[in-house]
C-alpha atoms as a PDB file:
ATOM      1  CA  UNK A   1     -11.536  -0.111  -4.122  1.00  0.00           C
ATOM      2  CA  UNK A   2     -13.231  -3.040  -2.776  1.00  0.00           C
ATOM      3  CA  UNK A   3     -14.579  -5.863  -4.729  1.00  0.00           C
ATOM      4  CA  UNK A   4     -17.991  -4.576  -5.239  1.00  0.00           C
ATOM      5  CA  UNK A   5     -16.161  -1.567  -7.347  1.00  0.00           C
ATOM      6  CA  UNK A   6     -14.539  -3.387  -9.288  1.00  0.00           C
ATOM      7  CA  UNK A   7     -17.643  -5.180 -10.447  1.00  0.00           C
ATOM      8  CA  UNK A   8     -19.230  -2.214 -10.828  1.00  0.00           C
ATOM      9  CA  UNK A   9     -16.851  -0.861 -13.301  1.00  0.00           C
ATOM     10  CA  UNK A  10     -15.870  -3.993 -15.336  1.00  0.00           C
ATOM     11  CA  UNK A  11     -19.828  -4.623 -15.723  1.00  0.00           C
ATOM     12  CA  UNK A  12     -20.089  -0.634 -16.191  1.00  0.00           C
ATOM     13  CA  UNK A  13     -22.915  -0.284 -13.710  1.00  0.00           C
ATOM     14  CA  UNK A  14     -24.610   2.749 -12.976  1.00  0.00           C
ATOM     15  CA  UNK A  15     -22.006   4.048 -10.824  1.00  0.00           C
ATOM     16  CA  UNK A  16     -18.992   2.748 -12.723  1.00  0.00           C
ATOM     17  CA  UNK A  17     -18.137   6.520 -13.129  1.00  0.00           C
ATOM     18  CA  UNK A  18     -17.077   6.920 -10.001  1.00  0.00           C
ATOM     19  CA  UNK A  19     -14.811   4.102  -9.225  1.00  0.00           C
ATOM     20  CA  UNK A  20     -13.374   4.740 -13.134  1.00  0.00           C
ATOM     21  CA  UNK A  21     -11.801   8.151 -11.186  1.00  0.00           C
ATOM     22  CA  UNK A  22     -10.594   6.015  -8.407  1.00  0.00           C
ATOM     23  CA  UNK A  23      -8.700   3.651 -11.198  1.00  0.00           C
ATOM     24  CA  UNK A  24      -7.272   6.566 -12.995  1.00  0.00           C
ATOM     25  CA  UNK A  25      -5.157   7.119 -10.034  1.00  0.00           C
ATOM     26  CA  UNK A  26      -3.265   3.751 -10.582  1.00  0.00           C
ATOM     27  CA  UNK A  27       0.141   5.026  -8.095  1.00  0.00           C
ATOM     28  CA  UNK A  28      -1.858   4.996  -5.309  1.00  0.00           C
ATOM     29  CA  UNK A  29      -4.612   1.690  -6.100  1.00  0.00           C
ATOM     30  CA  UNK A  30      -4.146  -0.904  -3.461  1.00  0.00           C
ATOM     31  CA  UNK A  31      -5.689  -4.028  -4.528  1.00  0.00           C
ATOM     32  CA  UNK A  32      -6.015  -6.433  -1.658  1.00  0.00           C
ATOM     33  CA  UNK A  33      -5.379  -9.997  -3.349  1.00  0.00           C
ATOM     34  CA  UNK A  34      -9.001 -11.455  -1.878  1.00  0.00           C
ATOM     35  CA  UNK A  35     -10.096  -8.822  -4.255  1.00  0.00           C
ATOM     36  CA  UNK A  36      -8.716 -10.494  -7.426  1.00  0.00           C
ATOM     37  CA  UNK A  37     -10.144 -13.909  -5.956  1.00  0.00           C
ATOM     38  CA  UNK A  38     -13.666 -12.607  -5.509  1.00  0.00           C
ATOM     39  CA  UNK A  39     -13.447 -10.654  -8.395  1.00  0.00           C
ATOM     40  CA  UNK A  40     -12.166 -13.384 -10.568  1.00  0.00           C
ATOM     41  CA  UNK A  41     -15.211 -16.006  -9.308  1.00  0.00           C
ATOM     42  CA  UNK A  42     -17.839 -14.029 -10.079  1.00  0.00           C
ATOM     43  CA  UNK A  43     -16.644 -12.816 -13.453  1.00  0.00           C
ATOM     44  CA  UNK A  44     -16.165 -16.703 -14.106  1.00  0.00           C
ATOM     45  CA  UNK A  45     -19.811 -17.296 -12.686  1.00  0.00           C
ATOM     46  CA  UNK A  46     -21.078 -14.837 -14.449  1.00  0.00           C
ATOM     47  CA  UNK A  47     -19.135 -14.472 -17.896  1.00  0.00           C
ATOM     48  CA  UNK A  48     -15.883 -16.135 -19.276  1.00  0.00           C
ATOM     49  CA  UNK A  49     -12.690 -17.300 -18.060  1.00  0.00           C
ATOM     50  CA  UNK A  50     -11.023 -15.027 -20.299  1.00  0.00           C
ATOM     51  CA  UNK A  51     -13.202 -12.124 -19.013  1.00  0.00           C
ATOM     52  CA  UNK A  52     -12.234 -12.727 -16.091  1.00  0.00           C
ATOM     53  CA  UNK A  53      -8.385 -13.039 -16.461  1.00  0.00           C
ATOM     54  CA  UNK A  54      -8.802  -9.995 -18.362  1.00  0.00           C
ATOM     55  CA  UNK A  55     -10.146  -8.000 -15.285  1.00  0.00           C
ATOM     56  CA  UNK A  56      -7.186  -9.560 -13.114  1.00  0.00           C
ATOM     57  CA  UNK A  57      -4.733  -7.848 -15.556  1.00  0.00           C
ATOM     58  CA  UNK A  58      -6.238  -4.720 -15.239  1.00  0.00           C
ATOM     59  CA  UNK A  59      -6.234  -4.964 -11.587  1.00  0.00           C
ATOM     60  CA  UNK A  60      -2.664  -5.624 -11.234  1.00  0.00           C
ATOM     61  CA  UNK A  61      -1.845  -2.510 -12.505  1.00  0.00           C
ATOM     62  CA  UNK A  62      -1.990  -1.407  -8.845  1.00  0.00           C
ATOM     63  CA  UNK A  63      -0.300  -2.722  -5.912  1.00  0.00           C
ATOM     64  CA  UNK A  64      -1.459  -5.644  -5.175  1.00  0.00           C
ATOM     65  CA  UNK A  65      -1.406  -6.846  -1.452  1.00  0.00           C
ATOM     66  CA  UNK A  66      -0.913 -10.602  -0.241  1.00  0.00           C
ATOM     67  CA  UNK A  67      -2.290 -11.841   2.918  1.00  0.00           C
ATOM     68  CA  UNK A  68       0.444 -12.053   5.449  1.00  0.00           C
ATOM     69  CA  UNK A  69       0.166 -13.181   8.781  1.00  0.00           C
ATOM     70  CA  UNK A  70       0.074  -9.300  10.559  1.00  0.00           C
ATOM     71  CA  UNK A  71      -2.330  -8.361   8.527  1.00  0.00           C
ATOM     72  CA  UNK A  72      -4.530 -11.492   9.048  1.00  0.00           C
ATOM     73  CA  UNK A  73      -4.181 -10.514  12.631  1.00  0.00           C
ATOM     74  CA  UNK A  74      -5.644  -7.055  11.909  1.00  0.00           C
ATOM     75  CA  UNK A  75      -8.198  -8.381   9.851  1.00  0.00           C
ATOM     76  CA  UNK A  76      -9.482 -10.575  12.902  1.00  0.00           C
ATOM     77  CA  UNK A  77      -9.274  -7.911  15.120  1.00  0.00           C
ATOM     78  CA  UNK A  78     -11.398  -5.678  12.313  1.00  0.00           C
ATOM     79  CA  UNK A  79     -14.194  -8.370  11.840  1.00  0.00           C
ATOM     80  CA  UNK A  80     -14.819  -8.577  15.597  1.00  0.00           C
ATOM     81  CA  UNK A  81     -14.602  -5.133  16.495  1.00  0.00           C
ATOM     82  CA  UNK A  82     -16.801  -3.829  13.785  1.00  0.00           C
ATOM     83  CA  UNK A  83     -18.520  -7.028  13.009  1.00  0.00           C
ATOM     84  CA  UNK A  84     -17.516  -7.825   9.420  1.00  0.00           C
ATOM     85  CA  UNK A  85     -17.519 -10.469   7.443  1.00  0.00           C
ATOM     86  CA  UNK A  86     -13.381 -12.153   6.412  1.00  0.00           C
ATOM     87  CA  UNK A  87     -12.948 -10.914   3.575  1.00  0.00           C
ATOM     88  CA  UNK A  88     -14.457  -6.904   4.309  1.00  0.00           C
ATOM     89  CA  UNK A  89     -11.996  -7.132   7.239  1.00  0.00           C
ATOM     90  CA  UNK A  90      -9.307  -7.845   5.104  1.00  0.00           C
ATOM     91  CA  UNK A  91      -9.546  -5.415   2.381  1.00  0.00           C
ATOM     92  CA  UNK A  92     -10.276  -3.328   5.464  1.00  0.00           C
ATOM     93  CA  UNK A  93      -7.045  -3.678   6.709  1.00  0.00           C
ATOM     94  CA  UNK A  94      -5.221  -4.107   3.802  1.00  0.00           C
ATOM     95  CA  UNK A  95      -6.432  -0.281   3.034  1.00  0.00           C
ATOM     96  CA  UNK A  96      -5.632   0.667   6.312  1.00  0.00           C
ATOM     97  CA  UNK A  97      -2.315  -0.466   6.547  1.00  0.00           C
ATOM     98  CA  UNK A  98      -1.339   1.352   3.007  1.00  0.00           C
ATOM     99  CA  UNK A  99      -3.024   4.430   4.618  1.00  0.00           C
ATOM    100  CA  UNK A 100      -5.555   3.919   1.657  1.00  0.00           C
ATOM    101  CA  UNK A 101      -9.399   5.636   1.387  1.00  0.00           C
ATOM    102  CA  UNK A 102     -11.239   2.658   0.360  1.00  0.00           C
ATOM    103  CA  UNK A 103     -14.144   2.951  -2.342  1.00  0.00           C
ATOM    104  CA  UNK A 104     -17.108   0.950  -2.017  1.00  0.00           C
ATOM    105  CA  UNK A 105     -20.842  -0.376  -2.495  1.00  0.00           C
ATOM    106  CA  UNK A 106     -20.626  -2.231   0.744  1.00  0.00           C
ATOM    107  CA  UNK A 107     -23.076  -1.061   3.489  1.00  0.00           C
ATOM    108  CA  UNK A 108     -21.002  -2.949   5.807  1.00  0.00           C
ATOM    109  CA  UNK A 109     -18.201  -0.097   5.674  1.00  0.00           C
ATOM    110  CA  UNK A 110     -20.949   2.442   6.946  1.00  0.00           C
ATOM    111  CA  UNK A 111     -19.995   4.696   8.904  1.00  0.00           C
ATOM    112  CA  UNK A 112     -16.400   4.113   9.480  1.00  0.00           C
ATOM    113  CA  UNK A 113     -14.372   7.781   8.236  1.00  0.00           C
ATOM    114  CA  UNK A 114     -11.371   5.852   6.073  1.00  0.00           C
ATOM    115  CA  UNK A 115     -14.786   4.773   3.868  1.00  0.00           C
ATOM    116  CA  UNK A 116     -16.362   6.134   1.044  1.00  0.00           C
ATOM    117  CA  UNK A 117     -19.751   4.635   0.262  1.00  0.00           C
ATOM    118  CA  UNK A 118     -21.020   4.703  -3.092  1.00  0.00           C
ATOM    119  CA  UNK A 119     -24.377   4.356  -3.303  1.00  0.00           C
ATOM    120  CA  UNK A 120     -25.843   1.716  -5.897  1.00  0.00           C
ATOM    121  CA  UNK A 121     -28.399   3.830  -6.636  1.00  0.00           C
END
């Protein structure tokens, strides 16, 4: 589940439903660690430091991936060859890499087979 999902859910959007099944499987969430920064900033922005450490602690109840340097490298190779911004490539590829579906509200990801595109709708 990308960032957008997350936000989603902890702000219980109208499609917070469906990334609340994807969190239910918690053996098989791969949280790329861009996702805890980006999801930590805007909870900050937006609500409380303590909201926002609170999210983090729920998201660690998956896996949570680091940035190493091969998966930089297929991050880079993800942005240019399907023209996405840092850090889509790198949840990207961190989802890849685990041989994870990734969940998202991110019209960037359209298209691509390993994707499933909530609408916001």
């Amino acid at each position: 589940m990308d960032s957008s999902g997350w936000i989603e859910l902890f702000t219980d959007g109208p499609q917070a439903d469906r990334f609340l099944a994807v969190l239910q499987a918690e053996d098989a969430l791969v949280i790329p660690a861009i996702s805890i920064l980006e999801v930590f900033k805007w909870i900050l922005r937006e609500h409380s430091e303590a909201q926002a450490i609170q999210a983090v602690a729920v998201m660690q109840r998956g896996l949570v991936v680091d940035l190493d340097t091969q998966l930089a490298i297929s991050a880079a190779q993800l942005s240019h060859a399907l023209r996405l911004p840092m850090s889509g490539s790198i949840i990207l590829a961190t989802a890849r890499c685990h041989q994870a579906r990734l969940y998202t509200m991110d019209a960037d990801f359209q298209g691509l087979s390993d994707v499933e595109l909530i609408s916001k709708r």
